[in-house]
N, C-alpha and C. Protein backbone atom coordinates (compact mmCIF):
# COMPACT_ATOMS: atom_id res chain seq x y z
N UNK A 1 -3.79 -23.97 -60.13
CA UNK A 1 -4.54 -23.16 -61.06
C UNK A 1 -4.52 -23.85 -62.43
N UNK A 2 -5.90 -24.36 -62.76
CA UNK A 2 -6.32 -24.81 -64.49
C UNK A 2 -5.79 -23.31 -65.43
N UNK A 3 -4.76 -23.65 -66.40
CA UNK A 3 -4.48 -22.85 -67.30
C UNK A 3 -5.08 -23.28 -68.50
N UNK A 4 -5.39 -22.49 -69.32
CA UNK A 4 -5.65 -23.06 -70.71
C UNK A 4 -5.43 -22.92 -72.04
N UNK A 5 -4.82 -23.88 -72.71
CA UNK A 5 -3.47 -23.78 -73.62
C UNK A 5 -4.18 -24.66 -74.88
N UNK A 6 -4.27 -23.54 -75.82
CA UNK A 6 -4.27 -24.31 -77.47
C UNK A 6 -3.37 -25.17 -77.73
N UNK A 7 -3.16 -26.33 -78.44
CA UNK A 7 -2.39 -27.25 -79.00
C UNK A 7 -2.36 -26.90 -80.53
N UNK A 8 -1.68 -26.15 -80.78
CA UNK A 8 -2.14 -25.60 -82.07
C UNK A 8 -1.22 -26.56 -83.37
N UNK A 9 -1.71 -27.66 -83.94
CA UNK A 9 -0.97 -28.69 -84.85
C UNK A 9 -0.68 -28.41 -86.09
N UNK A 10 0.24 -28.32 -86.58
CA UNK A 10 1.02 -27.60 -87.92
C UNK A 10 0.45 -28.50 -89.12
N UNK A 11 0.05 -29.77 -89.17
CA UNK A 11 0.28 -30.86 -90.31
C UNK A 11 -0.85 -31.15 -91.07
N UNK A 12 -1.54 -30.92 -92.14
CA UNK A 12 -2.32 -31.63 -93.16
C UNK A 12 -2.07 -32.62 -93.33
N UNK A 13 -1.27 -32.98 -93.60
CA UNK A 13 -0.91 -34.72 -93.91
C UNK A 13 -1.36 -35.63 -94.23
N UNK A 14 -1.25 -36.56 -95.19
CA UNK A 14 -2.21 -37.45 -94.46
C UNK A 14 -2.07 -38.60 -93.83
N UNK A 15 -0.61 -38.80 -93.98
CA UNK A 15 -0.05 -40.03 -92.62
C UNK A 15 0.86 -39.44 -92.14
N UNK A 16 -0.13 -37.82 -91.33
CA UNK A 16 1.12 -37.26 -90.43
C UNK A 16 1.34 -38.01 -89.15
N UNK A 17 2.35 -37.86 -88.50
CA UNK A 17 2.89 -38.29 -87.17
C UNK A 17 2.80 -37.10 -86.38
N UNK A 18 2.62 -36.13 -86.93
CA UNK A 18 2.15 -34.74 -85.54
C UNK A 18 1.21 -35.07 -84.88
N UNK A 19 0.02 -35.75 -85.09
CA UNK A 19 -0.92 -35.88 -84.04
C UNK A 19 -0.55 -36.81 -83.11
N UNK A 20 0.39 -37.59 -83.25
CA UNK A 20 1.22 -38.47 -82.24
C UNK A 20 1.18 -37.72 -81.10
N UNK A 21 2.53 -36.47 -81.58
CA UNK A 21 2.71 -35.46 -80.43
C UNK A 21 1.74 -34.50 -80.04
N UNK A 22 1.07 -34.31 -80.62
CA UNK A 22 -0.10 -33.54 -79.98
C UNK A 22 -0.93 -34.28 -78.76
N UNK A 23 -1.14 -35.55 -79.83
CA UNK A 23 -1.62 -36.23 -78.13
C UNK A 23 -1.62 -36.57 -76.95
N UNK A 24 0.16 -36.37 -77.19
CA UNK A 24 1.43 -36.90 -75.83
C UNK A 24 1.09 -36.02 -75.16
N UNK A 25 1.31 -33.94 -75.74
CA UNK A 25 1.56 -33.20 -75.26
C UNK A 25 0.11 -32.75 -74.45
N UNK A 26 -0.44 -33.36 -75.43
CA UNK A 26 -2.18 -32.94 -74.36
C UNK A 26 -2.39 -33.45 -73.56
N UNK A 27 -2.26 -35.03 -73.23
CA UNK A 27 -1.97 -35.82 -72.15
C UNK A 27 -1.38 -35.64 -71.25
N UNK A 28 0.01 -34.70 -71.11
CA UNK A 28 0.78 -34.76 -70.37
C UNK A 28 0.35 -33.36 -69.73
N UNK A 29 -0.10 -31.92 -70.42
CA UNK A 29 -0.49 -31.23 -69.75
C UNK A 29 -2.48 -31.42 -69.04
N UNK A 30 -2.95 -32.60 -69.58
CA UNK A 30 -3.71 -32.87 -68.53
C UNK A 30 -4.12 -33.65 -67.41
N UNK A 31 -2.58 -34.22 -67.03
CA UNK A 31 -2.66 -34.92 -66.32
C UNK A 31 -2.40 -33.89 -65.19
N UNK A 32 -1.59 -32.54 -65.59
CA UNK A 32 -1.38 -31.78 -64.53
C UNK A 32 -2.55 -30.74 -64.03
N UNK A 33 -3.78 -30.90 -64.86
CA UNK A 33 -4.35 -30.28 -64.21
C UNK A 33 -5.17 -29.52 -65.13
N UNK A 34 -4.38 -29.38 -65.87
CA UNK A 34 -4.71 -27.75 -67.04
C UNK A 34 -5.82 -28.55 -68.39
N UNK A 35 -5.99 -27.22 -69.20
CA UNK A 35 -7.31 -27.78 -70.07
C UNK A 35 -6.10 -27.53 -71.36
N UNK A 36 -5.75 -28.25 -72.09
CA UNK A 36 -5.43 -28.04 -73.48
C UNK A 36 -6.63 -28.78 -74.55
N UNK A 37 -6.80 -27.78 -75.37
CA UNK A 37 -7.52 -27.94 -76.62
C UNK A 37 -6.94 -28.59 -77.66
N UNK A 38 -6.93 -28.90 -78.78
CA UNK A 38 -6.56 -29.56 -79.67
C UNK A 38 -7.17 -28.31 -80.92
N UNK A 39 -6.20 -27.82 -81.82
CA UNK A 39 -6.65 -26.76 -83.13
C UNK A 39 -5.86 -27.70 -83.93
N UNK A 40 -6.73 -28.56 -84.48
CA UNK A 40 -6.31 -29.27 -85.59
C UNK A 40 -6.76 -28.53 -87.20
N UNK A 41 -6.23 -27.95 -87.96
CA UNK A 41 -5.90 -27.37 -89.42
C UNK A 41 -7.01 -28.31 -90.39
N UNK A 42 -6.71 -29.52 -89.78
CA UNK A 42 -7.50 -30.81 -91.14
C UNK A 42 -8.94 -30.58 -90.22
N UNK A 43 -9.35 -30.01 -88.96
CA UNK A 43 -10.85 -30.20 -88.52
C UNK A 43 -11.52 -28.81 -88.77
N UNK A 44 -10.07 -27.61 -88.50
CA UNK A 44 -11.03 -26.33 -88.98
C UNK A 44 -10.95 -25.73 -90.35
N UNK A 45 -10.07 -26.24 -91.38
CA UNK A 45 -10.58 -25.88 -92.90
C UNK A 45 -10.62 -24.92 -93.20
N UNK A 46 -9.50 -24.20 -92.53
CA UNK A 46 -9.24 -22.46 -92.72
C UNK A 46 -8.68 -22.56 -94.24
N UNK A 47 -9.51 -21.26 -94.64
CA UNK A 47 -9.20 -20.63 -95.94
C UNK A 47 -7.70 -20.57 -96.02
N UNK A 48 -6.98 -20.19 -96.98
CA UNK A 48 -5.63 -19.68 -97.30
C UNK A 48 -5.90 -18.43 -96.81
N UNK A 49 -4.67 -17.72 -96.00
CA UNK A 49 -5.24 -16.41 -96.02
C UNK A 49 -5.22 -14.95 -96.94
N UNK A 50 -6.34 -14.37 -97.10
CA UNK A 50 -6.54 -13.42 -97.80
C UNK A 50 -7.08 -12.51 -96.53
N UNK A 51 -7.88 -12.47 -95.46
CA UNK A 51 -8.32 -10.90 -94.66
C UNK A 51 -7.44 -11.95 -93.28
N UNK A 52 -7.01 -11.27 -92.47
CA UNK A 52 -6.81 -11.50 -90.95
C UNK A 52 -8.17 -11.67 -90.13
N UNK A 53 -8.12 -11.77 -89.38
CA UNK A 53 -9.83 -11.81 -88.76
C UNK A 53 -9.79 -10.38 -88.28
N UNK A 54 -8.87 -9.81 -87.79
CA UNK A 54 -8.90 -8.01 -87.42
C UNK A 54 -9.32 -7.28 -88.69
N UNK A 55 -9.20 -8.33 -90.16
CA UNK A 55 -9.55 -7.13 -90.80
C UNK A 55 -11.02 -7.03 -91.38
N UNK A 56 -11.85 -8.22 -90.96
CA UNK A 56 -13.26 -8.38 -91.14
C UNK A 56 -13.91 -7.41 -90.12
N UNK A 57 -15.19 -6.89 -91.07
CA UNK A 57 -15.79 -5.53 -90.46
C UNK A 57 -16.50 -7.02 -88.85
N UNK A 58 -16.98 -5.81 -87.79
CA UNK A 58 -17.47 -6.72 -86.77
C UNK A 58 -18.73 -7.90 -87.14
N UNK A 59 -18.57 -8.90 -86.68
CA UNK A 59 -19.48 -10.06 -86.97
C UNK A 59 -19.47 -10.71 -88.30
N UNK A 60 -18.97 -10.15 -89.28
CA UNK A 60 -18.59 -10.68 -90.46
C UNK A 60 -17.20 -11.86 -90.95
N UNK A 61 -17.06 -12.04 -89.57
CA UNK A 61 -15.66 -13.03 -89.95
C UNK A 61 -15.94 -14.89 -90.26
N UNK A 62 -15.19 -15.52 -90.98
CA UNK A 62 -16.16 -16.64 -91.18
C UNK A 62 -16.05 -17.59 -89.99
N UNK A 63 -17.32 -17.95 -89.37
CA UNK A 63 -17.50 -18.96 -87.72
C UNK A 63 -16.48 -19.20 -87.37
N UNK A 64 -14.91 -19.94 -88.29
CA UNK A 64 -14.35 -20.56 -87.85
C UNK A 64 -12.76 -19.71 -87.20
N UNK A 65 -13.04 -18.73 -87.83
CA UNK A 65 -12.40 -17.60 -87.18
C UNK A 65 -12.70 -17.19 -86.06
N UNK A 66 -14.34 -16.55 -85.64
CA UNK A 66 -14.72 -16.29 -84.81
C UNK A 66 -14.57 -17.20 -83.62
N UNK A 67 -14.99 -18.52 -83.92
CA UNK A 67 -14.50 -19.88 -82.83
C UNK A 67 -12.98 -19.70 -82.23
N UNK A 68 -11.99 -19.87 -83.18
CA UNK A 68 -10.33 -19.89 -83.06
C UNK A 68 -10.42 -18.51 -82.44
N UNK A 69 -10.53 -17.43 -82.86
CA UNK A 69 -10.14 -15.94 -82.05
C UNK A 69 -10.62 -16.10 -80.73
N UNK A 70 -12.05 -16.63 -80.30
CA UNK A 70 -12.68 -16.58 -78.85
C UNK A 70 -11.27 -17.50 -78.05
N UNK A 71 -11.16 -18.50 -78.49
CA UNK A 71 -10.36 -19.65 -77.91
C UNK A 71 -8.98 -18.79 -77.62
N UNK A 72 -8.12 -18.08 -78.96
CA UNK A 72 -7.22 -17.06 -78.59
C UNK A 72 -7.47 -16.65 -77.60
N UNK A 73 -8.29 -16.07 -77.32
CA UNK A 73 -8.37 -14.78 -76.80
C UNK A 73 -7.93 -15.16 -74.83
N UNK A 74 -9.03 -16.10 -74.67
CA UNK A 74 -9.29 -16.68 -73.32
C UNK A 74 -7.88 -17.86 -72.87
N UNK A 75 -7.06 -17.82 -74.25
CA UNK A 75 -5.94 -18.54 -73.55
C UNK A 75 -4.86 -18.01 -72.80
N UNK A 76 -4.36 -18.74 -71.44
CA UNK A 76 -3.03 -18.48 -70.96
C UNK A 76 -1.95 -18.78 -71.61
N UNK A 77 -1.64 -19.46 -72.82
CA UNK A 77 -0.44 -20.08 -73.49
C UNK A 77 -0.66 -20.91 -74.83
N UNK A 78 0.37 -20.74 -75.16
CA UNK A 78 -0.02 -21.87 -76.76
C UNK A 78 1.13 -22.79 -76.84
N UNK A 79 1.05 -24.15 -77.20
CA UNK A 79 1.15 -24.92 -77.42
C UNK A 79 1.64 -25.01 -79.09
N UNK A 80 2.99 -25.00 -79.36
CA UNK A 80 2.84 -25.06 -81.47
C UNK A 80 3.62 -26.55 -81.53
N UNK A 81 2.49 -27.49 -82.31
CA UNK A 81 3.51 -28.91 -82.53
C UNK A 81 4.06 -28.43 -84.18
N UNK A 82 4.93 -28.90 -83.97
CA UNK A 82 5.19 -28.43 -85.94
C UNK A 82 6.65 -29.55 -86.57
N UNK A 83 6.12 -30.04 -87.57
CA UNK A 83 7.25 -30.80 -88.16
C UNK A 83 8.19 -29.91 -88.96
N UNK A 84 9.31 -30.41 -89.67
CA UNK A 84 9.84 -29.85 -90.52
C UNK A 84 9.66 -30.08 -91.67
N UNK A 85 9.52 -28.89 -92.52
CA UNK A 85 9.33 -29.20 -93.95
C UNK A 85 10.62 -28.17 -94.27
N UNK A 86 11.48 -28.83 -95.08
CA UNK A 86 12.49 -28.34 -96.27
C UNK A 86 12.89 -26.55 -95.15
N UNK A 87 13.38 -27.46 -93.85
CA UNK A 87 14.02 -26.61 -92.57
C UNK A 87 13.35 -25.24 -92.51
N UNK A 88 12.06 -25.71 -92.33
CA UNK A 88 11.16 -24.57 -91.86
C UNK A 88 9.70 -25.19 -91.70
N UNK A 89 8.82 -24.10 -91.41
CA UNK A 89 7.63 -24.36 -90.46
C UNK A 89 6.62 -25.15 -91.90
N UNK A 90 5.78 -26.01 -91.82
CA UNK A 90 4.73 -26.51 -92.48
C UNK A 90 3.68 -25.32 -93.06
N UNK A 91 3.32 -25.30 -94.15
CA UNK A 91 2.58 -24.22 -94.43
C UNK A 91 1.13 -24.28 -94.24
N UNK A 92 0.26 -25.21 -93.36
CA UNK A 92 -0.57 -25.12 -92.73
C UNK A 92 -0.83 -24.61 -91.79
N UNK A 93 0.45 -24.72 -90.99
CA UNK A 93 0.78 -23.99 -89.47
C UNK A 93 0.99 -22.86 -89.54
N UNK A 94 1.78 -22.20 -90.80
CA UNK A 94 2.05 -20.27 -90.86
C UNK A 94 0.83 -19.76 -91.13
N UNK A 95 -0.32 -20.62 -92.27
CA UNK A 95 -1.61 -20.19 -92.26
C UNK A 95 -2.51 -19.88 -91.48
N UNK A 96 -2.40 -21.17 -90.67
CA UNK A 96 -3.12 -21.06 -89.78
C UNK A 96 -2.91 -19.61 -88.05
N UNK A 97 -1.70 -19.91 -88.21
CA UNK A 97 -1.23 -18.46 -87.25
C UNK A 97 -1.19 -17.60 -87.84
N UNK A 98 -1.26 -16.96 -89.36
CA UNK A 98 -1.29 -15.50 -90.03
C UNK A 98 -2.37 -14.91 -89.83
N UNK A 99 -3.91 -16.01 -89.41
CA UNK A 99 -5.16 -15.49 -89.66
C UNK A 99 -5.16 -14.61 -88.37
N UNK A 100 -4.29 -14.78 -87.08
CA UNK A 100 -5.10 -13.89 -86.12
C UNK A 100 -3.39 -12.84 -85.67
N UNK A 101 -3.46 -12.09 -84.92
CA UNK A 101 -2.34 -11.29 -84.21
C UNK A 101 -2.92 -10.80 -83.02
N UNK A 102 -3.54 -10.29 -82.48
CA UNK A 102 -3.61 -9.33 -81.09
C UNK A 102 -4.50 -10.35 -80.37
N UNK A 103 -4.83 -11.17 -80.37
CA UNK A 103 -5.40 -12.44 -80.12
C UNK A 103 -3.97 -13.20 -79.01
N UNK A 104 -2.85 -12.96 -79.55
CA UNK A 104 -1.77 -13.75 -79.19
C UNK A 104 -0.69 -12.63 -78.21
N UNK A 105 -1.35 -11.81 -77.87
CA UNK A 105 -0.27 -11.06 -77.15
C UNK A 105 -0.08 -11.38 -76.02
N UNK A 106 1.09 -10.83 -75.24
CA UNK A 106 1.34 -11.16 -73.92
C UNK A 106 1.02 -12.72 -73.31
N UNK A 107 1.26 -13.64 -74.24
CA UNK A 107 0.85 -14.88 -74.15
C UNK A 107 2.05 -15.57 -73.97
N UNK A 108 2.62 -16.51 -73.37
CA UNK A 108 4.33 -17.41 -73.95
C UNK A 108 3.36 -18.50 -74.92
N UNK A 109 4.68 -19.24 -75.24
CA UNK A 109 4.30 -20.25 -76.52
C UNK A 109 5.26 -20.90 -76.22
N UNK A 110 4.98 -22.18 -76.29
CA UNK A 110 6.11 -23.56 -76.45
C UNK A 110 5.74 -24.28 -77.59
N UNK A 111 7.59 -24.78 -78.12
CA UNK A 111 7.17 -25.51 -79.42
C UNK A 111 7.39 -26.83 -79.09
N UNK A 112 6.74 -27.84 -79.53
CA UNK A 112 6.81 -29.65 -79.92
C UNK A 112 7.24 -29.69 -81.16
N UNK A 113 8.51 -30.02 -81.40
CA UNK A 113 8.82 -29.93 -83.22
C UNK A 113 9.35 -31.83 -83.11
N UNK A 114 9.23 -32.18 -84.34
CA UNK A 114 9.36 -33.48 -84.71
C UNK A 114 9.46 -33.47 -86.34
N UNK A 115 10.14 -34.60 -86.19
CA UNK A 115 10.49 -34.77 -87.59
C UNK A 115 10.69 -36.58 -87.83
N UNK A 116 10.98 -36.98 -88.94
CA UNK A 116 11.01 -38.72 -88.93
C UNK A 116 12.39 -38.79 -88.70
N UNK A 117 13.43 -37.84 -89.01
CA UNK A 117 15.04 -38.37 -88.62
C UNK A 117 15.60 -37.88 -87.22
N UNK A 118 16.83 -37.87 -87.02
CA UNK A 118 17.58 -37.79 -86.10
C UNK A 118 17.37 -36.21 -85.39
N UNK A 119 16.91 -35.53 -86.28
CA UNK A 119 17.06 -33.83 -85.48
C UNK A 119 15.90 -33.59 -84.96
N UNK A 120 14.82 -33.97 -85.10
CA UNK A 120 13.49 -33.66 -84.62
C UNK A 120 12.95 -32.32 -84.92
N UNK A 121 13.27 -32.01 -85.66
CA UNK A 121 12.11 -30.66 -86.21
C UNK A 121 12.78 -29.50 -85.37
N UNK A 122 14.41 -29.62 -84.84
CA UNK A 122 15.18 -28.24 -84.73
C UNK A 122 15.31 -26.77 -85.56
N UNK A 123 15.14 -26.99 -87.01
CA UNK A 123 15.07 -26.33 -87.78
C UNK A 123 14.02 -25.64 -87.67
N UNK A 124 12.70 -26.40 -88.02
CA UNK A 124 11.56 -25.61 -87.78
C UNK A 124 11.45 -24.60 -86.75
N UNK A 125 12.09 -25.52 -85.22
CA UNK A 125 12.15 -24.69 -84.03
C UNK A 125 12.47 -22.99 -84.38
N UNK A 126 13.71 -23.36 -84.65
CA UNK A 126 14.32 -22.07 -84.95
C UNK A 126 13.99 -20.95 -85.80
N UNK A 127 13.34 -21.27 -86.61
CA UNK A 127 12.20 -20.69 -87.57
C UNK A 127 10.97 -20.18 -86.99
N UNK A 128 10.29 -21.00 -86.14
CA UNK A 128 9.35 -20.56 -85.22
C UNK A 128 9.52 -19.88 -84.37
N UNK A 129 10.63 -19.80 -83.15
CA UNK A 129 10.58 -18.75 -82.52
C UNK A 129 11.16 -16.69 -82.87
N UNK A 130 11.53 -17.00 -84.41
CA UNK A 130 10.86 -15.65 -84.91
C UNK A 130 9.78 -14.71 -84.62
N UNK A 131 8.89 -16.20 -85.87
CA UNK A 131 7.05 -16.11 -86.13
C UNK A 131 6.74 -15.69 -84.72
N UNK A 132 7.23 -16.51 -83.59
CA UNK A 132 5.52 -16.42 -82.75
C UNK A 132 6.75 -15.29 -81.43
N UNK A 133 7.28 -14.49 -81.38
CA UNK A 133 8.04 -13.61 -80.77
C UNK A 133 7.49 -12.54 -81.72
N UNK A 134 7.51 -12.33 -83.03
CA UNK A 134 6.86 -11.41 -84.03
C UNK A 134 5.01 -11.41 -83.60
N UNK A 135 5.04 -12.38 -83.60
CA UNK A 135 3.40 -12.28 -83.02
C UNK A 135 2.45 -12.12 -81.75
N UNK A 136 3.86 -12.02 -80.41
CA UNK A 136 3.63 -11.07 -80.35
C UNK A 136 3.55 -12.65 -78.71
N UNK A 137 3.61 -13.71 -79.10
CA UNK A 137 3.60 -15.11 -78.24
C UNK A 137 5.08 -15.42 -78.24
N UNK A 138 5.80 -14.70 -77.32
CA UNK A 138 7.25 -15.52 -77.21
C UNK A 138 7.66 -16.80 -76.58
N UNK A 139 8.04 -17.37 -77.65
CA UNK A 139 8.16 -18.95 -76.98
C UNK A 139 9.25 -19.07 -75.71
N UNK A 140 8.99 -19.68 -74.96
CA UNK A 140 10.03 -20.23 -73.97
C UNK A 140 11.55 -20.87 -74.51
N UNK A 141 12.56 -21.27 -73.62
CA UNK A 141 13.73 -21.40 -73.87
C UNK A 141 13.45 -22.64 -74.22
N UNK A 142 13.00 -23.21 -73.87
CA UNK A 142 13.23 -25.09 -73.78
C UNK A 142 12.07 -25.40 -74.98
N UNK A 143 12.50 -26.15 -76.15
CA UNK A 143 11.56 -27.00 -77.25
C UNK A 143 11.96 -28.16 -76.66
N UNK A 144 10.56 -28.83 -76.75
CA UNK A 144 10.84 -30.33 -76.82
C UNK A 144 10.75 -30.72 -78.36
N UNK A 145 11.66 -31.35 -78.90
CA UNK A 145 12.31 -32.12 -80.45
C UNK A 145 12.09 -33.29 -79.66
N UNK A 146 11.39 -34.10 -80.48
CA UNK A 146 11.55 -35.57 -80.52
C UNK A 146 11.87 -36.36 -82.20
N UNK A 147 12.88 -36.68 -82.14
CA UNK A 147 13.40 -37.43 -83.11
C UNK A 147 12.85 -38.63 -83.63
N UNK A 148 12.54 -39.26 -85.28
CA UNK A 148 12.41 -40.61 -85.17
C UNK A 148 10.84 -40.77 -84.22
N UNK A 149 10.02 -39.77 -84.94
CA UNK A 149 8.67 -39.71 -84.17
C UNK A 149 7.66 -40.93 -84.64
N UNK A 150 8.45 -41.20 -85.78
CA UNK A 150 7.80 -42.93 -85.86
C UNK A 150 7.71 -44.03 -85.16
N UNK A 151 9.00 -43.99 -84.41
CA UNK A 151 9.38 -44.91 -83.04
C UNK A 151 9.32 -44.12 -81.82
N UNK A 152 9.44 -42.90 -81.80
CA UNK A 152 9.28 -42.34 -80.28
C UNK A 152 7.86 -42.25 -79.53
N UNK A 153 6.69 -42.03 -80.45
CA UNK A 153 5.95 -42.15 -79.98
C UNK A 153 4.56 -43.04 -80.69
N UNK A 154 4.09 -43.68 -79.81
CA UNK A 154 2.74 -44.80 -80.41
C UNK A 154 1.38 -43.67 -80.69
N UNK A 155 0.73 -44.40 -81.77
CA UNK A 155 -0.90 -43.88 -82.01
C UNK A 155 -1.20 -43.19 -80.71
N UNK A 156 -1.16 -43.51 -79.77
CA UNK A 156 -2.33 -43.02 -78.41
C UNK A 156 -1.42 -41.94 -78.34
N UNK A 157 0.15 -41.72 -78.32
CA UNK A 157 0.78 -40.81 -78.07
C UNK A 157 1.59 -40.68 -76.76
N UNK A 158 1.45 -41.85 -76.43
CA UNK A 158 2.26 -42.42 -75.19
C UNK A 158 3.79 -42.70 -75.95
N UNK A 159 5.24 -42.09 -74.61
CA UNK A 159 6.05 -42.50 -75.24
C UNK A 159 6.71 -43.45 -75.07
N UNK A 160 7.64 -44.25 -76.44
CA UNK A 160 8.40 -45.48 -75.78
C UNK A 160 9.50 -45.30 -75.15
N UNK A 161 9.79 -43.83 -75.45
CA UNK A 161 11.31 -43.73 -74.87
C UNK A 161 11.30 -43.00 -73.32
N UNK A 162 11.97 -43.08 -72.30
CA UNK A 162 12.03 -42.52 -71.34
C UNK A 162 12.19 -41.21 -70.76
N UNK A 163 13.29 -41.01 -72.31
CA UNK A 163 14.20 -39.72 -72.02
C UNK A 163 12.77 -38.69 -72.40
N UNK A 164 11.81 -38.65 -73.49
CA UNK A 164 10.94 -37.91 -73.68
C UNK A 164 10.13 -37.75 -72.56
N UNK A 165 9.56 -38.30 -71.61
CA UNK A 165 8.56 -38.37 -70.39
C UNK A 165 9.85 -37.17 -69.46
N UNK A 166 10.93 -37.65 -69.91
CA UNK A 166 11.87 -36.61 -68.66
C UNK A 166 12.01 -35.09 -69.38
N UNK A 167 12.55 -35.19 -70.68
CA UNK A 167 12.38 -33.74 -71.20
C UNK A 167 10.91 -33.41 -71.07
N UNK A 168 10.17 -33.96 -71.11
CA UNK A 168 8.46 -33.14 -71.32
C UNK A 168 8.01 -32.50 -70.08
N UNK A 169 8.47 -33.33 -68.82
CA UNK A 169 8.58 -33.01 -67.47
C UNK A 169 9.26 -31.44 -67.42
N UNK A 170 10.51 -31.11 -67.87
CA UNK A 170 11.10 -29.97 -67.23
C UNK A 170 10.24 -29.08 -67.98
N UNK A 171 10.25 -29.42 -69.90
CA UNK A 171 9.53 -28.15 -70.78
C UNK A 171 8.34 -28.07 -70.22
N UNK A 172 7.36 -28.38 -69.87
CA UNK A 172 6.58 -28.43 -69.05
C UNK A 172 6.12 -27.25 -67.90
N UNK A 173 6.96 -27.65 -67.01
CA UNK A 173 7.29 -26.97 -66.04
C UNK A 173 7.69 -25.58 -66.52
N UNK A 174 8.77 -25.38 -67.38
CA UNK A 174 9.08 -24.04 -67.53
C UNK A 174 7.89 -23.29 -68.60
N UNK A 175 6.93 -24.14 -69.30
CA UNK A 175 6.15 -23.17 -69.67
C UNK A 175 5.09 -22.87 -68.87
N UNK A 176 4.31 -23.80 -67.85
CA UNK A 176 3.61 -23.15 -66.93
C UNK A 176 4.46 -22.30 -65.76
N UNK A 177 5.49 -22.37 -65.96
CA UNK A 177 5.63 -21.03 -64.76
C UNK A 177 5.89 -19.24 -65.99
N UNK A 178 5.83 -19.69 -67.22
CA UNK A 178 5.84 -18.48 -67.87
C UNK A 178 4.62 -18.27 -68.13
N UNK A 179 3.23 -18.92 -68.29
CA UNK A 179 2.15 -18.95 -68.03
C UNK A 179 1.23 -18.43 -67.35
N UNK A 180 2.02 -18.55 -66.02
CA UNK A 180 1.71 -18.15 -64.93
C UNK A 180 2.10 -17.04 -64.45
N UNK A 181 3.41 -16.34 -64.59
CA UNK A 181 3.96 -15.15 -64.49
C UNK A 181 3.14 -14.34 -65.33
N UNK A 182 2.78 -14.52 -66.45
CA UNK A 182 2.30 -13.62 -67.62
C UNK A 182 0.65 -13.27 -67.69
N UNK A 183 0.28 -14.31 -66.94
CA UNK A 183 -1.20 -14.26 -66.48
C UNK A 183 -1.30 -13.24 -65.55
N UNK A 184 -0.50 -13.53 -64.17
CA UNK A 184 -0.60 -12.34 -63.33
C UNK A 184 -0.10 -11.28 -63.42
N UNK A 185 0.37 -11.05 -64.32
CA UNK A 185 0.98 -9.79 -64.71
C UNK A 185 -0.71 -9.13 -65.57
N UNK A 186 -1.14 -9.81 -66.83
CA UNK A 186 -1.93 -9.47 -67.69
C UNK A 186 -3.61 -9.03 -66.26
N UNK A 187 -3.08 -9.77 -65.63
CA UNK A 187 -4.74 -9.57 -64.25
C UNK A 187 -4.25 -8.60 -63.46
N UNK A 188 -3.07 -8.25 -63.13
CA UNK A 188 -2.42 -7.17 -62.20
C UNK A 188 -2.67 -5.74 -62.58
N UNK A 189 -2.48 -5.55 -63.98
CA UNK A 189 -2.90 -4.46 -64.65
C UNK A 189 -2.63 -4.58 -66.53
N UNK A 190 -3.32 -3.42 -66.94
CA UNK A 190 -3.52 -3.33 -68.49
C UNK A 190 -2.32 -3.84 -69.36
N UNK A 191 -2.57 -4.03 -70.30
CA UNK A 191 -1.28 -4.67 -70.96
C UNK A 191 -0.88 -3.10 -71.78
N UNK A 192 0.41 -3.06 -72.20
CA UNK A 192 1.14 -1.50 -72.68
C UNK A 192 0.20 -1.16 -73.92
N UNK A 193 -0.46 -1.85 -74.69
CA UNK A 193 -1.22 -2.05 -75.89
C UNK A 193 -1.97 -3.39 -76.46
């Protein structure tokens, strides 16, 4: 079964290394089969937020809302790459997830955190699975952190190191089977709200 999972990328940047991992991680879930998207922040040019998209009267929300909410809506899972900034989430990435909520329910979420030193964007992790448990997308047990994302992974997003192809393998795995549990549950019957 094709699942289909936002890649939702935390970084403005402008010599970020998140799209490294975004690319790995899209690669790697389409080699298995599944459709991941790419929600890159620097391609959709979301406002700062001031309304949620729930709080725009109907049809009045701006396109790029309306685009991102449809895509919400129809996904089995999300995907959050996010670096660390000053041991917490990038403020492109909280923006960009403040604009929607009921969009994200009953959904799991896995994080890709990275950073340029030795911890790989643990901090952020931990920061994130708050946010997206509050929102309502509880992330899975397993983050993949890749450390030293300058050397771990090349432009195309292929990795040099081994051990990453083996952690991406299990996180992987454990988010399509929460994916998958949560799907047939959401098709089995109504969700509580």
């Amino acid at each position: 079964m094709a699942l289909l999972f936002p890649v939702i990328l935390g970084s403005v940047r402008r010599d970020r290394q998140g799209i490294k991992a975004a690319r790995y991680i899209i690669g790697k879930l389409a080699a298995r089969g599944h459709e991941p998207v790419l929600v890159d922040p620097c391609d959709k040019e979301l406002p700062l937020l001031d309304r949620m998209y729930k709080e725009y009267p109907k049809g009045e929300a701006p396109p790029v809302l309306e685009e991102l909410a449809d895509l919400f809506r129809r996904a089995d899972g999300f995907v959050i790459v996010s670096a660390e900034y000053n041991q917490s989430v990038p403020p492109a990435l909280k923006n960009l997830l403040d604009h929607f909520l009921e969009e994200y329910f009953w959904r799991p979420s896995a994080i890709v955190s990275y950073s340029a030193g030795r911890f790989g964007g643990v901090r952020a992790a931990v920061a994130l699975r708050t946010i997206l448990s509050e929102m309502g997308m509880p992330s899975v047990p397993s983050v993949l952190s890749i450390p030293t994302i300058g050397k771990a992974l090349k432009e195309d997003g292929s990795a040099t190191q081994e051990w990453i192809d083996e952690a991406a393998a299990r996180f992987i795995d454990e988010f399509v089977w929460y994916a998958k549990a949560l799907k047939a549950q959401r098709d089995a019957e109504s969700t509580p709200y």
